[in-house]
N, C-alpha and C. Protein backbone atom coordinates (compact mmCIF):
# COMPACT_ATOMS: atom_id res chain seq x y z
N UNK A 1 -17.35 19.97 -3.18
CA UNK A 1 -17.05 20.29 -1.79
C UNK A 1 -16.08 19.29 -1.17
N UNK A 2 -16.19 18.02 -1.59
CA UNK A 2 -15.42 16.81 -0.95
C UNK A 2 -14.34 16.47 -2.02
N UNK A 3 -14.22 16.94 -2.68
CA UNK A 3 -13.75 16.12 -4.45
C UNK A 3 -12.39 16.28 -3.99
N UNK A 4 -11.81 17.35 -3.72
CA UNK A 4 -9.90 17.14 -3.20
C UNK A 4 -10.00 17.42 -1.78
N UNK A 5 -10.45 17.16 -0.99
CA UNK A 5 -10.67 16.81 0.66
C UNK A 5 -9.13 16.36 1.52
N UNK A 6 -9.29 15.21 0.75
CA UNK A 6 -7.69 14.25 1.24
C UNK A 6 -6.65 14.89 0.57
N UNK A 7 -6.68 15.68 -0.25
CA UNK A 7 -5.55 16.03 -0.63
C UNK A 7 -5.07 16.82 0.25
N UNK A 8 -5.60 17.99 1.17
CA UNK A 8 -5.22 18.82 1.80
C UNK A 8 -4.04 18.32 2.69
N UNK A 9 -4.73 16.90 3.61
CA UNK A 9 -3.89 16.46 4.38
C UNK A 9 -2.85 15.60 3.53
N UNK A 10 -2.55 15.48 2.94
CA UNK A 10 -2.00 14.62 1.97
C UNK A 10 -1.71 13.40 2.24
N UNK A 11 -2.85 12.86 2.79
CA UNK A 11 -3.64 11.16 2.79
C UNK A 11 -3.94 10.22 1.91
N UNK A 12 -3.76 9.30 1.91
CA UNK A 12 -3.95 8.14 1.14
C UNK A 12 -5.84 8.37 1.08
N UNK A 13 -6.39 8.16 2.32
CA UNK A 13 -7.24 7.34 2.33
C UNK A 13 -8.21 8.73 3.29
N UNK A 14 -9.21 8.73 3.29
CA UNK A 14 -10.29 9.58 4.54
C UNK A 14 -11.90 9.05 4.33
N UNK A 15 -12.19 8.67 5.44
CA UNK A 15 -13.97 8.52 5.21
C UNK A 15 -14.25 9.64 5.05
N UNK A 16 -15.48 9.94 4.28
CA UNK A 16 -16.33 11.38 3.78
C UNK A 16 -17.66 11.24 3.87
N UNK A 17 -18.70 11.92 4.28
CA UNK A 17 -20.03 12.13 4.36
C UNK A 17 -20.35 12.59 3.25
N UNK A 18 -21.36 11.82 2.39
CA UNK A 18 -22.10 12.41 1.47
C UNK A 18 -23.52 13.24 1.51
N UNK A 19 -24.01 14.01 0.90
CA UNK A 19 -24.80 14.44 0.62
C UNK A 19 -26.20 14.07 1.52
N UNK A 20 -26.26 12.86 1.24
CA UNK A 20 -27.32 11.97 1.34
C UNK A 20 -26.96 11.02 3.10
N UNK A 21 -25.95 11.61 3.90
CA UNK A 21 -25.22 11.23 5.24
C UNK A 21 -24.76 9.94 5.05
N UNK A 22 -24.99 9.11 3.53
CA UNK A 22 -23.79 7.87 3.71
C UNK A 22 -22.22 8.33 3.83
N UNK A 23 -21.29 7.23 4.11
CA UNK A 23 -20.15 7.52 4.78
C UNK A 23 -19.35 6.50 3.61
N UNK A 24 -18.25 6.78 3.06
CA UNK A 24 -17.29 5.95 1.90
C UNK A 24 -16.20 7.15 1.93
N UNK A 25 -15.38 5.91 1.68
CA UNK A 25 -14.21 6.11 1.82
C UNK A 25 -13.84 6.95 0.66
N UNK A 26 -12.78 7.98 0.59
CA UNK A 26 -12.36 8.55 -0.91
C UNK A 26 -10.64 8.45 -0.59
N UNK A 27 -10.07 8.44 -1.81
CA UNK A 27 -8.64 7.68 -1.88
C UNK A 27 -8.06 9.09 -2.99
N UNK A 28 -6.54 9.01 -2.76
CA UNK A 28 -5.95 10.14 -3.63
C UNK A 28 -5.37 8.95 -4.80
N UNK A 29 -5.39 9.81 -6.34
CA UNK A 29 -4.75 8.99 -7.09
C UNK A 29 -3.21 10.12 -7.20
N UNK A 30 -2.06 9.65 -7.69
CA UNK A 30 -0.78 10.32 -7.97
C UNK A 30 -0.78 10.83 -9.21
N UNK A 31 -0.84 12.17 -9.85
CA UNK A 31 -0.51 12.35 -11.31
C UNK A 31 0.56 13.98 -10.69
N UNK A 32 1.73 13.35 -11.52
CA UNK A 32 2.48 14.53 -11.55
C UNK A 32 3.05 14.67 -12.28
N UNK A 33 2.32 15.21 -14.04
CA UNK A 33 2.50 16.00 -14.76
C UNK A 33 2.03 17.38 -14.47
N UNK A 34 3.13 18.50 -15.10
CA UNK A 34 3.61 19.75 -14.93
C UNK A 34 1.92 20.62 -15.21
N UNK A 35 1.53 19.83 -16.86
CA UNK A 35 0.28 20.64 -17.05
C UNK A 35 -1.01 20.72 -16.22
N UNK A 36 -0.85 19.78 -15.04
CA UNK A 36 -1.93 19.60 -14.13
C UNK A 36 -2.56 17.88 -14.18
N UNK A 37 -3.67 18.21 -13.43
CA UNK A 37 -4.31 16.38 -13.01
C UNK A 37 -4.92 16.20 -14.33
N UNK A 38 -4.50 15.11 -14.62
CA UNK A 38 -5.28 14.16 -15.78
C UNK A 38 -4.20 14.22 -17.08
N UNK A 39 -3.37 14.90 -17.12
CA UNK A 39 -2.63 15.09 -18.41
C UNK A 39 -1.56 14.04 -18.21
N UNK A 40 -1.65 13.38 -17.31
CA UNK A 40 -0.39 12.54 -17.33
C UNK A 40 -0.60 10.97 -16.74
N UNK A 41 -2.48 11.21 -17.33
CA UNK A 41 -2.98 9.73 -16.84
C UNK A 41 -3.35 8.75 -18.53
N UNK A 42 -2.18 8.93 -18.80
CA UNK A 42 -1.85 7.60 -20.35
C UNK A 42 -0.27 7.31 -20.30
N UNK A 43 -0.58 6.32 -21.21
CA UNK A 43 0.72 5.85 -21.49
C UNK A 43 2.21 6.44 -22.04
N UNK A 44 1.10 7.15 -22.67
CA UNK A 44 2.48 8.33 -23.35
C UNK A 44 3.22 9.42 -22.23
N UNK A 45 2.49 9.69 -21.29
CA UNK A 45 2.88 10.71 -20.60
C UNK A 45 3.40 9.84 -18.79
N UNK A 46 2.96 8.61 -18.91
CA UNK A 46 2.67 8.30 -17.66
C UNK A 46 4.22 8.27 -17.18
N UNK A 47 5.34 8.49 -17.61
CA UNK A 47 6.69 8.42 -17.00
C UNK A 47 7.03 9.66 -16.29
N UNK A 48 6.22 10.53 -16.14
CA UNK A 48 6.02 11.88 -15.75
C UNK A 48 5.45 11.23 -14.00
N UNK A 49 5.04 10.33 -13.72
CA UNK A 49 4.50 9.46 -12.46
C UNK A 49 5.50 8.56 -12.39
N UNK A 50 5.73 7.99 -12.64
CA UNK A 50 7.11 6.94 -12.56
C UNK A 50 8.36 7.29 -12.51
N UNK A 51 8.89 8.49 -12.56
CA UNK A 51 10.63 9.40 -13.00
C UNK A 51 11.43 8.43 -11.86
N UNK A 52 12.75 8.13 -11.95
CA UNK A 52 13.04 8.20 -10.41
C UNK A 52 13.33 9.04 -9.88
N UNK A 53 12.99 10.32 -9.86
CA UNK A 53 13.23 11.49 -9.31
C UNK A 53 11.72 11.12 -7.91
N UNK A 54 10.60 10.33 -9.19
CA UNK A 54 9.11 10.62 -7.53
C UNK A 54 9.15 9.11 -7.61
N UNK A 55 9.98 7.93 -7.60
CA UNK A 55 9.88 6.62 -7.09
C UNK A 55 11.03 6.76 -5.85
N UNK A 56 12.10 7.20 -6.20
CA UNK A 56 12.97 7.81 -5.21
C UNK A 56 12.42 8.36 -3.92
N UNK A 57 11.96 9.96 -4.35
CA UNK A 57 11.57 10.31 -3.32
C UNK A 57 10.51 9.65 -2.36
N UNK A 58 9.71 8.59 -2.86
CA UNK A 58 8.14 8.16 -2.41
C UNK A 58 9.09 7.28 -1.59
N UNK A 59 10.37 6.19 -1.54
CA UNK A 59 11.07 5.80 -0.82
C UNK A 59 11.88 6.29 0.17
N UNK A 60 11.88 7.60 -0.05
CA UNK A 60 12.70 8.45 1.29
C UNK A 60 11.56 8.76 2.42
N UNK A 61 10.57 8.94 1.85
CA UNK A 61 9.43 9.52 2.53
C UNK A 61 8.39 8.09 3.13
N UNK A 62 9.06 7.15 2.91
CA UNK A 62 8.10 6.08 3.33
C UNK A 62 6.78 5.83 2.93
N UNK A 63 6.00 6.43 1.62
CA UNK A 63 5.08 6.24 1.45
C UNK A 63 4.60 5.72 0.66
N UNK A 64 2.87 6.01 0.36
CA UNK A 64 2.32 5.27 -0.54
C UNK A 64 1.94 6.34 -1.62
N UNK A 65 1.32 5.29 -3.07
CA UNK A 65 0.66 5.91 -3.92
C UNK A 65 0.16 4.79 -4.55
N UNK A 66 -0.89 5.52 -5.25
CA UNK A 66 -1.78 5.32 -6.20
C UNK A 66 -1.57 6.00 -7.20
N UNK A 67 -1.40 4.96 -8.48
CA UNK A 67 -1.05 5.97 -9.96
C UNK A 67 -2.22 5.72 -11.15
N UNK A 68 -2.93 7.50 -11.18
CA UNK A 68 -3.82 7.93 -12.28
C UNK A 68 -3.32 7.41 -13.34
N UNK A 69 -3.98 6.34 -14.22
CA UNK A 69 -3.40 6.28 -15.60
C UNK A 69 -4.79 5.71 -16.27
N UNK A 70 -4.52 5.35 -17.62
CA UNK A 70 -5.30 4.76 -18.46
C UNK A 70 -4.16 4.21 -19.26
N UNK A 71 -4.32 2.89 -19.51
CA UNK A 71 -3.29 2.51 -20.39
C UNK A 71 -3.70 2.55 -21.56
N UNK A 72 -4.34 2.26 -22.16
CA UNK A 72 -5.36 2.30 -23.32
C UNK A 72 -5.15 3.66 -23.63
N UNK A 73 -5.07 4.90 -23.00
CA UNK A 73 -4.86 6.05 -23.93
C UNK A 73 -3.63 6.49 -23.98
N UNK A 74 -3.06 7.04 -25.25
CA UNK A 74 -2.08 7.05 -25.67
C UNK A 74 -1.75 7.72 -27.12
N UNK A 75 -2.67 8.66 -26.97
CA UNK A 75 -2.66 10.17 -27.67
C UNK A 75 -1.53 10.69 -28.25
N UNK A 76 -1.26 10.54 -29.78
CA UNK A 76 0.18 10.94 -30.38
C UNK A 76 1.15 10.14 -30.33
N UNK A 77 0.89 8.73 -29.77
CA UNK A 77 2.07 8.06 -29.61
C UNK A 77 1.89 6.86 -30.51
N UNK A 78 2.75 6.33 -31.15
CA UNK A 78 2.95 5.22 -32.51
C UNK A 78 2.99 3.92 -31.83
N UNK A 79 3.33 3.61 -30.27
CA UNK A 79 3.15 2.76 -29.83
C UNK A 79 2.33 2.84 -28.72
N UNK A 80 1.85 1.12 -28.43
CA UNK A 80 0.88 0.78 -27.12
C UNK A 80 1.82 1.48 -25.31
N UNK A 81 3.16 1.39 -25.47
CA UNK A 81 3.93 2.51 -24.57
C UNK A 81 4.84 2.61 -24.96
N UNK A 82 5.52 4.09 -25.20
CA UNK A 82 6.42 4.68 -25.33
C UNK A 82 8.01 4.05 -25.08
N UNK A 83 8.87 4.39 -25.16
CA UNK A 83 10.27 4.02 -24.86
C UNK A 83 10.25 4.03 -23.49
N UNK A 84 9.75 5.87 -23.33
CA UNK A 84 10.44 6.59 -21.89
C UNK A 84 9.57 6.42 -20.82
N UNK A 85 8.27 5.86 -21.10
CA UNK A 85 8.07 5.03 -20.24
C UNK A 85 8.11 3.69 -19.65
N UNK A 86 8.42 2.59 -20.79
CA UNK A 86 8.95 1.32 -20.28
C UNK A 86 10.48 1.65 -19.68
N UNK A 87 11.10 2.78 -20.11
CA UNK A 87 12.02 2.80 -19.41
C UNK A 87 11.75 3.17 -17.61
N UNK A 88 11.00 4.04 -17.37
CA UNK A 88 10.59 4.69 -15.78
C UNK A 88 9.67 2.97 -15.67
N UNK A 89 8.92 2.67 -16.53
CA UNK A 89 8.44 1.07 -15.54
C UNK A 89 9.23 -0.06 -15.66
N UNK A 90 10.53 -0.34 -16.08
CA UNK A 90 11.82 -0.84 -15.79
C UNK A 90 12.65 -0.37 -14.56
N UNK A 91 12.70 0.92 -14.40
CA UNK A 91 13.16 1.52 -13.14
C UNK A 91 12.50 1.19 -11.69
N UNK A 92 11.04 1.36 -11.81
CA UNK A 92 10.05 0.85 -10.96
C UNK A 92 10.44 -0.76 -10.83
N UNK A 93 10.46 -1.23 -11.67
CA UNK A 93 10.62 -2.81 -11.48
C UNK A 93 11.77 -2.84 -10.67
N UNK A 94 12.68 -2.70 -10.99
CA UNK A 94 14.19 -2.74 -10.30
C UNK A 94 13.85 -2.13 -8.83
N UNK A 95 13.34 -1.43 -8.89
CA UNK A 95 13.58 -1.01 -7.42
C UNK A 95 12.50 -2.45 -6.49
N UNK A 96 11.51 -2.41 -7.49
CA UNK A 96 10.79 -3.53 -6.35
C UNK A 96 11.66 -4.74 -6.27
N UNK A 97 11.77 -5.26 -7.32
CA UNK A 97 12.91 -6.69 -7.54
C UNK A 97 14.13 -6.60 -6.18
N UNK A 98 14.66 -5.42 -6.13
CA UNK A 98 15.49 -5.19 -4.97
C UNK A 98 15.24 -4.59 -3.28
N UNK A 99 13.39 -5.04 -3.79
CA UNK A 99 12.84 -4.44 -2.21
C UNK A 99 12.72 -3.40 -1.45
N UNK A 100 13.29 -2.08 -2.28
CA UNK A 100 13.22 -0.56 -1.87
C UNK A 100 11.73 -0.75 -2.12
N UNK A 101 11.18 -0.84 -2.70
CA UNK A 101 9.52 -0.36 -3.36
C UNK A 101 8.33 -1.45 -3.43
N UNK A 102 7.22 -1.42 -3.05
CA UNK A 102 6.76 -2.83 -2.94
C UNK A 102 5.43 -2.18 -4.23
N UNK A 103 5.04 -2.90 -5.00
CA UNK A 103 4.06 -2.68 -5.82
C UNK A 103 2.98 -3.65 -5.85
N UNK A 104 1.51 -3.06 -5.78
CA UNK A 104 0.35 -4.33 -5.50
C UNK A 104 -0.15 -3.32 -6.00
N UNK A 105 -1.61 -4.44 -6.06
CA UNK A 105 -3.27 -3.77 -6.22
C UNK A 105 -3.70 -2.55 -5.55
N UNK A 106 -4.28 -1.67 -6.45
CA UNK A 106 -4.92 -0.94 -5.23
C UNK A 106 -5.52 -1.37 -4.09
N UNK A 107 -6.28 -2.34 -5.02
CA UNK A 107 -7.46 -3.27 -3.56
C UNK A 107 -6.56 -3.33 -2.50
N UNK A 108 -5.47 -4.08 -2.46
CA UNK A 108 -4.44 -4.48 -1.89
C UNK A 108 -4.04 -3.38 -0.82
N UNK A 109 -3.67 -2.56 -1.53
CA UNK A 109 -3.10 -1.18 -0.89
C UNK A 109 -4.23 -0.66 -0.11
N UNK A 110 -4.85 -0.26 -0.42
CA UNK A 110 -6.31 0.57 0.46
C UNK A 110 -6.68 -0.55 1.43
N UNK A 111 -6.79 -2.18 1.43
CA UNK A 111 -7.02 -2.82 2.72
C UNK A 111 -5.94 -2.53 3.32
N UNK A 112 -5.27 -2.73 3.33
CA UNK A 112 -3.44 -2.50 4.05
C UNK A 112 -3.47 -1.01 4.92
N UNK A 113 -3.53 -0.14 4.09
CA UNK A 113 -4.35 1.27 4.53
C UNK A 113 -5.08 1.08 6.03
N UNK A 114 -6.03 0.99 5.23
CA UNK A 114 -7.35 0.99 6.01
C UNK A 114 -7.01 0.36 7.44
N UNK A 115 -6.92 -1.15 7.23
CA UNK A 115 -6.81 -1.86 8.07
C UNK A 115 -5.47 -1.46 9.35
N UNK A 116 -4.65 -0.99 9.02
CA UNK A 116 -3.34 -0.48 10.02
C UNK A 116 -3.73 0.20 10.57
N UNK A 117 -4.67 1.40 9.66
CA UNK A 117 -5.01 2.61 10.42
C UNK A 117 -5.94 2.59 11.46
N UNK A 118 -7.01 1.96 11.37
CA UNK A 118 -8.13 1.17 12.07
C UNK A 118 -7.48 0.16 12.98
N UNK A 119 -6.73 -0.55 13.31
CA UNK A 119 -6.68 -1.73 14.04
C UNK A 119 -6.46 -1.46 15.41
N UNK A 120 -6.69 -1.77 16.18
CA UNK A 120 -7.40 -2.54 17.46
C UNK A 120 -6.40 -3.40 18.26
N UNK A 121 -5.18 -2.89 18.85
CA UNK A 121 -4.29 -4.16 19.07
C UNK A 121 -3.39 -3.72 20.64
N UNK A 122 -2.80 -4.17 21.66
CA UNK A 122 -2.77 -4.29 22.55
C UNK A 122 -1.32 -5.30 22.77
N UNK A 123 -0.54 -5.53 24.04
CA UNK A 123 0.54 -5.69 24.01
C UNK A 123 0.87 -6.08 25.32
N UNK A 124 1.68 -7.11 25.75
CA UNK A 124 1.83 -7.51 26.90
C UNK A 124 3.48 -8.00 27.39
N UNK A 125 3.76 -7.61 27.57
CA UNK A 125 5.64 -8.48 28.34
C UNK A 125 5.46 -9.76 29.23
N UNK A 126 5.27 -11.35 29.09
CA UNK A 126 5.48 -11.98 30.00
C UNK A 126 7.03 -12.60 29.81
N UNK A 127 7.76 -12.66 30.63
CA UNK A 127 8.73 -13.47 31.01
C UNK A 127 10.03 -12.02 30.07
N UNK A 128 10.18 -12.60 29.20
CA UNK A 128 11.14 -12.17 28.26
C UNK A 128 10.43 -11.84 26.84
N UNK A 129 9.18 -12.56 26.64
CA UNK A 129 8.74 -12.29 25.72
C UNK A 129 7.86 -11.13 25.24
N UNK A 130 7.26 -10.55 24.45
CA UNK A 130 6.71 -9.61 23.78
C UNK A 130 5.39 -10.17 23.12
N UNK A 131 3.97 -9.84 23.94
CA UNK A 131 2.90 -10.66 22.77
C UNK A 131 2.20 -9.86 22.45
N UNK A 132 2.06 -9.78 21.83
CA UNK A 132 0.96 -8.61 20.84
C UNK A 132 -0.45 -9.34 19.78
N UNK A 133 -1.29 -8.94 20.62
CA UNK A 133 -2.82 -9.30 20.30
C UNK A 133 -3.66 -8.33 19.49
N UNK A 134 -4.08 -8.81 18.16
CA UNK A 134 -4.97 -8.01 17.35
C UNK A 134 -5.94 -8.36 17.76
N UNK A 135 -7.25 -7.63 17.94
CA UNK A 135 -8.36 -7.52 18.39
C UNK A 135 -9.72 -7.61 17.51
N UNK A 136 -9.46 -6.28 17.11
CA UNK A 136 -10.50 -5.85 15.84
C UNK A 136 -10.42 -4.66 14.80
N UNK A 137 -10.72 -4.40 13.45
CA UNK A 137 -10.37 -3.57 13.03
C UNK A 137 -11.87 -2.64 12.73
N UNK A 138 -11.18 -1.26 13.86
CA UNK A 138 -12.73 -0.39 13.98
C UNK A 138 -12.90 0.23 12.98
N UNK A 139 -12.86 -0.36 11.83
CA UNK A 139 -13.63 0.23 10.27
C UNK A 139 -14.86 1.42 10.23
N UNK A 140 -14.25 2.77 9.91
CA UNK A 140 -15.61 3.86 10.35
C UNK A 140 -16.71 3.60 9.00
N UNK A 141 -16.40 2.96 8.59
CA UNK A 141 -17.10 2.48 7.10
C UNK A 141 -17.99 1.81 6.93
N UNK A 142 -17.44 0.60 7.09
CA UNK A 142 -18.36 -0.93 7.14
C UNK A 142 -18.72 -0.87 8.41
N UNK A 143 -17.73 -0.38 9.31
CA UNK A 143 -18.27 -1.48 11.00
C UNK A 143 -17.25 -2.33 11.52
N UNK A 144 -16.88 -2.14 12.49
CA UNK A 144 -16.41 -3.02 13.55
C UNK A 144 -16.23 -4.68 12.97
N UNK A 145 -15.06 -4.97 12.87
CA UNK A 145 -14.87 -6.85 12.62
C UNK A 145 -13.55 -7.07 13.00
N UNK A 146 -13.62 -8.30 13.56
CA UNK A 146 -12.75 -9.09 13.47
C UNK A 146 -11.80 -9.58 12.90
N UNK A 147 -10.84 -9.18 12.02
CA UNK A 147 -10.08 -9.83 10.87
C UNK A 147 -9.11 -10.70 10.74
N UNK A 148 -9.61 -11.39 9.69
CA UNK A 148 -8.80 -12.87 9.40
C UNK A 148 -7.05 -12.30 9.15
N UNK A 149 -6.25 -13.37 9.08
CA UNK A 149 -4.60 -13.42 8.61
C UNK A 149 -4.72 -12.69 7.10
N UNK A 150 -5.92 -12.84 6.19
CA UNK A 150 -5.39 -11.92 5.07
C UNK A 150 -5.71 -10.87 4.98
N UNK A 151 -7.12 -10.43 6.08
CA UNK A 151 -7.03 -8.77 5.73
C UNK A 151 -5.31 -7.90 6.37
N UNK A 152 -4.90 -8.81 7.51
CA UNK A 152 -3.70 -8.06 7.96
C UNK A 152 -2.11 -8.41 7.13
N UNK A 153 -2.16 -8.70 6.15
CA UNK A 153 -1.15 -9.50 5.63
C UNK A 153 0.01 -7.88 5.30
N UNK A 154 1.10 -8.22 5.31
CA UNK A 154 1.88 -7.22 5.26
C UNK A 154 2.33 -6.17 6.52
N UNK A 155 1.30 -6.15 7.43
CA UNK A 155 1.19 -5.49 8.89
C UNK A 155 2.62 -5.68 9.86
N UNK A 156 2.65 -4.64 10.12
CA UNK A 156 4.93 -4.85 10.43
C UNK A 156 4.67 -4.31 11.93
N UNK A 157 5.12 -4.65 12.84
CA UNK A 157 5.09 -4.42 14.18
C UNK A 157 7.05 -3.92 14.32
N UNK A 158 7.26 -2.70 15.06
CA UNK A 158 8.82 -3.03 15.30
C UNK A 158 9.13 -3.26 16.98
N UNK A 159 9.79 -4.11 16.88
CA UNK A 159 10.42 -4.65 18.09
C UNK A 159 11.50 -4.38 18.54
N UNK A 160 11.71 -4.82 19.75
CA UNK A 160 12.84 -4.82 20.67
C UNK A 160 13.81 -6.28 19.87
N UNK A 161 13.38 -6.97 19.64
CA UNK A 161 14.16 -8.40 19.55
C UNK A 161 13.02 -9.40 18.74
N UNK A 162 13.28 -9.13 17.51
CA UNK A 162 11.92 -10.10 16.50
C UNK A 162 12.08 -11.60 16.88
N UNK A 163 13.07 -11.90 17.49
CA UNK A 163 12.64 -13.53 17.87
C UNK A 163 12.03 -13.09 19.32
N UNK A 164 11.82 -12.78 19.94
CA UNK A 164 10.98 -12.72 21.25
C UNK A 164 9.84 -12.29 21.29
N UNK A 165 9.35 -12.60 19.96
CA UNK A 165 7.95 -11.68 19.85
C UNK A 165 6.88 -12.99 19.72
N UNK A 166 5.58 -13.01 19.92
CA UNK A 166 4.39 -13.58 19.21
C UNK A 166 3.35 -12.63 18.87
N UNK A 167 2.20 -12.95 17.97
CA UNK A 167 1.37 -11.93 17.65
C UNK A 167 0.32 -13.00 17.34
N UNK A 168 -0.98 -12.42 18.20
CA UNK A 168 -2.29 -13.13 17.87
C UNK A 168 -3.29 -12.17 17.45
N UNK A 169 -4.07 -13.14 16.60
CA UNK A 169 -5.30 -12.74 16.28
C UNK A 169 -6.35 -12.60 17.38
N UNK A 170 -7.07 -12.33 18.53
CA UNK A 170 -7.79 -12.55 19.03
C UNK A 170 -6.98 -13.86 20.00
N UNK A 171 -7.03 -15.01 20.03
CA UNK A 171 -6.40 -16.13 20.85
C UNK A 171 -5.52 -17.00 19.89
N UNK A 172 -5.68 -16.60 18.26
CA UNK A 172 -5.19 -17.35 17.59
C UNK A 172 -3.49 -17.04 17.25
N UNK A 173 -2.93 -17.47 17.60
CA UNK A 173 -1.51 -17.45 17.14
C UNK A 173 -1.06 -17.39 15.89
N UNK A 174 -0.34 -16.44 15.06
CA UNK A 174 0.06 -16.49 13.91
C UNK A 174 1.38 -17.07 13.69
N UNK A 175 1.54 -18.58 13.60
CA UNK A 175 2.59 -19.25 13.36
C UNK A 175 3.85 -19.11 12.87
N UNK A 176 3.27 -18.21 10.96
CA UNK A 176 4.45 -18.15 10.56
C UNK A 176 4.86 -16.69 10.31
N UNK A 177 5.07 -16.17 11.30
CA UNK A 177 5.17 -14.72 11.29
C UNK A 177 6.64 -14.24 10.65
N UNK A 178 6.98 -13.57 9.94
CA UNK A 178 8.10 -13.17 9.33
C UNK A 178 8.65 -12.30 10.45
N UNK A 179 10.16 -12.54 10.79
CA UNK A 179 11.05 -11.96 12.02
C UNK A 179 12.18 -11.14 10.65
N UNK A 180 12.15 -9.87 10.97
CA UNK A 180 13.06 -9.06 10.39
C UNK A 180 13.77 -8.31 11.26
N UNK A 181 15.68 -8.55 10.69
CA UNK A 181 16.50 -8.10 11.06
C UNK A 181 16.24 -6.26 11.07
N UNK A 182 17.35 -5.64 11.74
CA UNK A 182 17.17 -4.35 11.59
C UNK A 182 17.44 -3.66 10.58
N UNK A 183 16.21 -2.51 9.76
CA UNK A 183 16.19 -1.90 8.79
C UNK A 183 17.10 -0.74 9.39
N UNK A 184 17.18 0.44 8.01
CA UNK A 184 17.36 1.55 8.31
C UNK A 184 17.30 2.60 9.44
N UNK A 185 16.36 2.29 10.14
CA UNK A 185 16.11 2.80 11.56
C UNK A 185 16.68 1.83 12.63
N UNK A 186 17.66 1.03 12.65
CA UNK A 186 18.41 0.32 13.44
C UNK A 186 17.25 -0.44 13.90
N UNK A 187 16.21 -0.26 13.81
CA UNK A 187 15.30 -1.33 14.77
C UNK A 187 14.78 -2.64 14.10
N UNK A 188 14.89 -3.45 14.88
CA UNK A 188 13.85 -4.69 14.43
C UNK A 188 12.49 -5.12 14.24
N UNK A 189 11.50 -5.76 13.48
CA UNK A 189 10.29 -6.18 12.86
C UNK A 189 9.88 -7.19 12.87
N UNK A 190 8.25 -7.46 13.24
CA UNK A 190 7.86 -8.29 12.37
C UNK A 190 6.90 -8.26 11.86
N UNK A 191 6.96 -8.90 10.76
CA UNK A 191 5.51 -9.01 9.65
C UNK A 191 4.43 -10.01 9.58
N UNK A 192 3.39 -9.74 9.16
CA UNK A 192 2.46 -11.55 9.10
C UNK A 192 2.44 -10.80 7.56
N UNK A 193 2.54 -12.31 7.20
CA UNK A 193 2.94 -12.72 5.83
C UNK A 193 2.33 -12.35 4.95
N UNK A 194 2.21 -12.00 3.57
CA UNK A 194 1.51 -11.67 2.87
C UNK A 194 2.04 -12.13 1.30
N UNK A 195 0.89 -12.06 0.68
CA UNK A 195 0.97 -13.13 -1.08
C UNK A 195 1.09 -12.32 -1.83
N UNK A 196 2.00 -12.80 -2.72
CA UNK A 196 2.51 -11.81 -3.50
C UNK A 196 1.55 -12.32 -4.70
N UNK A 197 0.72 -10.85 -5.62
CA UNK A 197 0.06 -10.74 -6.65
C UNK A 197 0.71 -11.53 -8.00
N UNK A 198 0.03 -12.73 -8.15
CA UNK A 198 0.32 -12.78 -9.75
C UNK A 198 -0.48 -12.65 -10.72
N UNK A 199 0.71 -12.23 -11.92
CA UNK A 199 -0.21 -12.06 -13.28
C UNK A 199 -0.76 -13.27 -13.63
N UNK A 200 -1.93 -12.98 -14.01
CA UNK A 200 -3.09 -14.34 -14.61
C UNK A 200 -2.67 -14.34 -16.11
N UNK A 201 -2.59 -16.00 -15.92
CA UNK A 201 -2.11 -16.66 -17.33
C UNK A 201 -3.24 -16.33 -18.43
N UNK A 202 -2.90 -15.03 -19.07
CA UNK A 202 -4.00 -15.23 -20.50
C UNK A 202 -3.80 -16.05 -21.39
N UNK A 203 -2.55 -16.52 -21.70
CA UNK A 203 -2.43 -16.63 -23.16
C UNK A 203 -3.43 -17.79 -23.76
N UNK A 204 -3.86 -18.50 -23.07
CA UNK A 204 -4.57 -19.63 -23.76
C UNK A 204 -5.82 -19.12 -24.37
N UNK A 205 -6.34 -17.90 -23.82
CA UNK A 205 -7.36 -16.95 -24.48
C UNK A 205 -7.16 -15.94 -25.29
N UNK A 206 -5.64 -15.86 -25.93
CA UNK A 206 -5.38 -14.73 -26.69
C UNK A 206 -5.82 -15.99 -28.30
């Protein structure tokens, strides 16, 4: 009854009532192979999700995804991944390396989600300046909180003039707020900062 729910609206993210009246969140994953969902969640097929024909378009359209895969399966194929897909996750790379495309964790992504969609924030003009106060993020999930600088990390406000801006947490001032020139939409931004994911050093355990 709930199982493709979000897809209808074609949402990232929707709280859902279960059975039992608990409330959790359900998330869309991306598979777009031709034969349908799941045939294009391995390695062999996974460039069928990666083309730049749908990294492209997911950049025209401003959005997000989540990509169905299993890397580990890889059905008919002589290698751990294919050519034609290190080639589409070479393409993906390039585009992030050059900042069209930003790539993280899901975790990552679904707080980012969540948290924008939910937030709680308010806005004031004194003098010349622009201040903008986060409040709380009304989570229909967990509940109502307060959130620290990393649940909002990445969070882009657009402005009139990104140096005339401040942005608080509640009373707390976010110091080092990232001021961005004007994108594509002629307008100006700003961001509170956010950490970029690194890969964890295995090798000393291989």
């Amino acid at each position: 009854r709930i199982r493709f729910a979000v897809h209808s609206s074609n949402d990232l993210v929707e709280p859902v009532t279960l059975d039992d009246g608990q409330i959790v969140y359900q998330f869309t994953r991306y598979d777009n192979h031709p034969d349908g969902i799941g045939f294009g969640a391995n390695a062999s097929t996974m460039h069928y999700n990666l083309s730049p024909r749908v990294i492209s378009q997911l950049i025209r359209a401003g959005g997000f995804a989540i990509l169905y895969t299993h890397l580990g399966m890889n059905e008919g194929c002589d290698t751990p991944v294919p050519l034609i897909t290190r080639d589409s996750l070479r393409f993906l790379a390039r585009e992030f390396e050059s900042g069209n495309v930003y790539v993280t964790t899901t975790q990552k992504l679904l707080d980012y989600y969540i948290n924008s969609r939910y937030m709680s924030w308010e806005f004031e003009i004194i003098e010349d300046e622009q201040i903008i106060i986060i409040n709380t993020i009304q989570d229909p999930v967990f509940g109502e909180f307060v959130p620290s600088k990393t649940d909002l990390q990445g969070i882009t406000f657009y402005v009139k003039d990104s140096e005339m801006v401040r942005v608080y947490i509640g009373r707390i001032e976010i110091a080092d707020l990232i001021r961005n020139q004007s994108d594509e939409t002629g307008t100006e931004s700003v961001t509170i900062p956010f950490t970029r994911s690194e890969f964890p050093d295995v090798g000393s355990s291989l």
